[in-house]
C-alpha atoms as a PDB file:
ATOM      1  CA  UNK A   1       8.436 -37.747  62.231  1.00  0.00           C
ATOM      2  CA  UNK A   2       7.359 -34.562  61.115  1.00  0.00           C
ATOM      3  CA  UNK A   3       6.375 -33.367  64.446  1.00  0.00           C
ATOM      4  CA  UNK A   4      10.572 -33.919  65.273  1.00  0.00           C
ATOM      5  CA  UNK A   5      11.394 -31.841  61.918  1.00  0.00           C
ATOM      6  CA  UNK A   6       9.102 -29.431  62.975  1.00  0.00           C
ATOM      7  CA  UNK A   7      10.217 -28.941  66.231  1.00  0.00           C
ATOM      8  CA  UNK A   8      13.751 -29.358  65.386  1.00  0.00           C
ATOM      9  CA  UNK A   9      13.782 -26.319  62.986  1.00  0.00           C
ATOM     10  CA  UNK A  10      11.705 -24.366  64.944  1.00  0.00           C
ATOM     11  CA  UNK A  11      14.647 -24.991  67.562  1.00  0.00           C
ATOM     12  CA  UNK A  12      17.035 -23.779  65.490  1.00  0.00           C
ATOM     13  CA  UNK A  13      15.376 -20.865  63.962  1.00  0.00           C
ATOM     14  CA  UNK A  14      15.340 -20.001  67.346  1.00  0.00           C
ATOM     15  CA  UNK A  15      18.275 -20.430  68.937  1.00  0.00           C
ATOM     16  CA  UNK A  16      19.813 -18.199  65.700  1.00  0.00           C
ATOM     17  CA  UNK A  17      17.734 -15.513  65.986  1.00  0.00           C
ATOM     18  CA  UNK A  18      18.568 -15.051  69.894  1.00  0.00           C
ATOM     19  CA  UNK A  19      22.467 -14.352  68.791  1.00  0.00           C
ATOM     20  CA  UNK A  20      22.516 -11.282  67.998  1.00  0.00           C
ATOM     21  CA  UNK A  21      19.456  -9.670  70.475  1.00  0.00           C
ATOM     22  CA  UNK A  22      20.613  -6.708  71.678  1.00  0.00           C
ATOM     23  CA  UNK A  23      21.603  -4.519  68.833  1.00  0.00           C
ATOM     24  CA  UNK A  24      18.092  -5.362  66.642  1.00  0.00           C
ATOM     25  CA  UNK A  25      14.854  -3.781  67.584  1.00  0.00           C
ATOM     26  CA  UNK A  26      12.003  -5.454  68.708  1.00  0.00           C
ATOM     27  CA  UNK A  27       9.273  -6.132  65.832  1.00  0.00           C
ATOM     28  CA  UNK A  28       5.720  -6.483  66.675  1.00  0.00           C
ATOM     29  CA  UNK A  29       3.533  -7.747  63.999  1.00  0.00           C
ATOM     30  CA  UNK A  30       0.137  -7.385  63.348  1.00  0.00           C
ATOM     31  CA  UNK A  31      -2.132 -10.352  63.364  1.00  0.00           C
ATOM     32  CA  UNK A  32      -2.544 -10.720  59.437  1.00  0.00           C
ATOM     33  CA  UNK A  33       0.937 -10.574  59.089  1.00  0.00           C
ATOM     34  CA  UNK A  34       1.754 -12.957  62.190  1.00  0.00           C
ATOM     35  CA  UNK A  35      -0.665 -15.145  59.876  1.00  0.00           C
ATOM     36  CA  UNK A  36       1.186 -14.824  56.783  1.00  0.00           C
ATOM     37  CA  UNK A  37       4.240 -15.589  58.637  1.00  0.00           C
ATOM     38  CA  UNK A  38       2.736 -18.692  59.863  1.00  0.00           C
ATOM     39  CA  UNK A  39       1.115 -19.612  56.623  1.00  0.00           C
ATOM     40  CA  UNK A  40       4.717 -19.223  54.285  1.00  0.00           C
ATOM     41  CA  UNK A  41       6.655 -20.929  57.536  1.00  0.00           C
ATOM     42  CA  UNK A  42       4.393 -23.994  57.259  1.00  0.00           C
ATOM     43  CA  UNK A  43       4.098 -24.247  53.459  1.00  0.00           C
ATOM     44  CA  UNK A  44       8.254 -23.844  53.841  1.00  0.00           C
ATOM     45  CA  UNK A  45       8.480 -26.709  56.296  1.00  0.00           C
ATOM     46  CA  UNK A  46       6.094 -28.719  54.668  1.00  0.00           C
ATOM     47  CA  UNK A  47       8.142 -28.788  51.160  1.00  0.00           C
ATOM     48  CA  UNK A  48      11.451 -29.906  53.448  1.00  0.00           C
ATOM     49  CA  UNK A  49       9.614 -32.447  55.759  1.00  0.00           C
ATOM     50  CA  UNK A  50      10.366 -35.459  52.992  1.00  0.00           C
ATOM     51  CA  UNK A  51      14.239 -34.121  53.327  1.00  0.00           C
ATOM     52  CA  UNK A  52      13.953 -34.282  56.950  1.00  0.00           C
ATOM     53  CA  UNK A  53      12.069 -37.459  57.224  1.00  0.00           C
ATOM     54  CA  UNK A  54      14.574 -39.151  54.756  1.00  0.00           C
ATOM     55  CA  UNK A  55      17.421 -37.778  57.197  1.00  0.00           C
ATOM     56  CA  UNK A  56      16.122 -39.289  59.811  1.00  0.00           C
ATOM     57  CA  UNK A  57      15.249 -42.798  58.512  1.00  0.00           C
ATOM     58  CA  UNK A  58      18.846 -43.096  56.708  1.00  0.00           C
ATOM     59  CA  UNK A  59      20.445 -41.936  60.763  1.00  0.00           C
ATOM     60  CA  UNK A  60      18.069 -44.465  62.108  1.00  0.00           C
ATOM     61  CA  UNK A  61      19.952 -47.089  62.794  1.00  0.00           C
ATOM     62  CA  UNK A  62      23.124 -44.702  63.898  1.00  0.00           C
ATOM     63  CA  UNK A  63      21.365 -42.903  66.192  1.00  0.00           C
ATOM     64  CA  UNK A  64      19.434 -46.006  67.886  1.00  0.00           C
ATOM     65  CA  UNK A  65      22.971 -48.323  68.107  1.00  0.00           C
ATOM     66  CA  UNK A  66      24.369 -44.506  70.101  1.00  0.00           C
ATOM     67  CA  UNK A  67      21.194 -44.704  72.219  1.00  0.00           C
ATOM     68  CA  UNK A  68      21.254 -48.208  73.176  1.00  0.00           C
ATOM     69  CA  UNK A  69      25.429 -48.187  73.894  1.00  0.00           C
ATOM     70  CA  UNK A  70      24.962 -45.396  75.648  1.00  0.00           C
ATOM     71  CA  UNK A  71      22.464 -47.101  77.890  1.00  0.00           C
ATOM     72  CA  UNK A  72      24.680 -50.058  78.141  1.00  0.00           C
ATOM     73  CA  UNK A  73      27.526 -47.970  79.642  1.00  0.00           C
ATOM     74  CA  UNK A  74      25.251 -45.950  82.194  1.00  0.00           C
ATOM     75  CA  UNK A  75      23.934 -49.539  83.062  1.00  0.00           C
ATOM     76  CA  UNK A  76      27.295 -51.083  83.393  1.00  0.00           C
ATOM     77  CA  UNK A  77      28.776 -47.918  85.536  1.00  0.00           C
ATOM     78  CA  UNK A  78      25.985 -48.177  87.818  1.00  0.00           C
ATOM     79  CA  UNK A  79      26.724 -52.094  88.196  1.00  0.00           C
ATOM     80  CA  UNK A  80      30.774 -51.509  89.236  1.00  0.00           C
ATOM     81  CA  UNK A  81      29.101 -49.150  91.655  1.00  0.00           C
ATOM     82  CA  UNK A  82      26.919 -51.375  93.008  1.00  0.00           C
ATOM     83  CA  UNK A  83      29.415 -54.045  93.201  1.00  0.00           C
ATOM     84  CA  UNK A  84      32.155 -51.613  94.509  1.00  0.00           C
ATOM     85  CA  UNK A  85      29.701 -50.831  97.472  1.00  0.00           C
ATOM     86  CA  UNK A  86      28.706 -54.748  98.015  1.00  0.00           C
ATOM     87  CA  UNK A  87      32.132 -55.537  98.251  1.00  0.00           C
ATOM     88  CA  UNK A  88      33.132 -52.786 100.830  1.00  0.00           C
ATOM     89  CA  UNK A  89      30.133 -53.723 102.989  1.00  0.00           C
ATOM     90  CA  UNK A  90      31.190 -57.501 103.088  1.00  0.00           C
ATOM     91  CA  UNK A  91      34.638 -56.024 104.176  1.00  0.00           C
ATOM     92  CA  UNK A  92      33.149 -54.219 106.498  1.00  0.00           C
ATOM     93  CA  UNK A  93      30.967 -57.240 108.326  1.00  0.00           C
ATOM     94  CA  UNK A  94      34.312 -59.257 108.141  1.00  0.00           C
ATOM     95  CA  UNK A  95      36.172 -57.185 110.232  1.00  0.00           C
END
């Protein structure tokens, strides 16, 4: 679970520091500091992980009844299809 919250903010961090690209300059960092940076980011995630983890045990049950509908509808499309194309074959051997 904290693996997902982990990679999840990560994710995000990401995808909001990619907006604006162009106009800030590139920052290379030494390897202490890339190791501070690493060191406050984890203690940072680690104090929100029982927020996360909380968030994702109360959208549980959402989020799994959205999977498994969803499933059921790809499932059920692909059955009219199937049954679409049996029927058009057995018109086709009748005539």
């Amino acid at each position: 679970m904290i693996r997902i919250a982990i990679i999840f903010l990560v994710a995000t961090c990401t995808f909001f520091s990619c907006e604006n690209h162009k106009t800030e300059k590139e920052v290379r960092l030494s390897y202490n500091e890339r190791r501070e940076v690493d060191t406050l980011y984890r203690a940072r995630v680690m104090l929100i992980a029982p927020q996360l983890d909380s968030l994702c045990q109360l959208n549980k049950k959402e989020l799994l009844q959205k999977t498994v509908d969803s499933i059921k509808n790809v499932r059920k499309a692909e059955e009219k299809k199937l049954l679409e194309r049996t029927l058009d074959q057995q018109k086709r051997i009748k005539n």
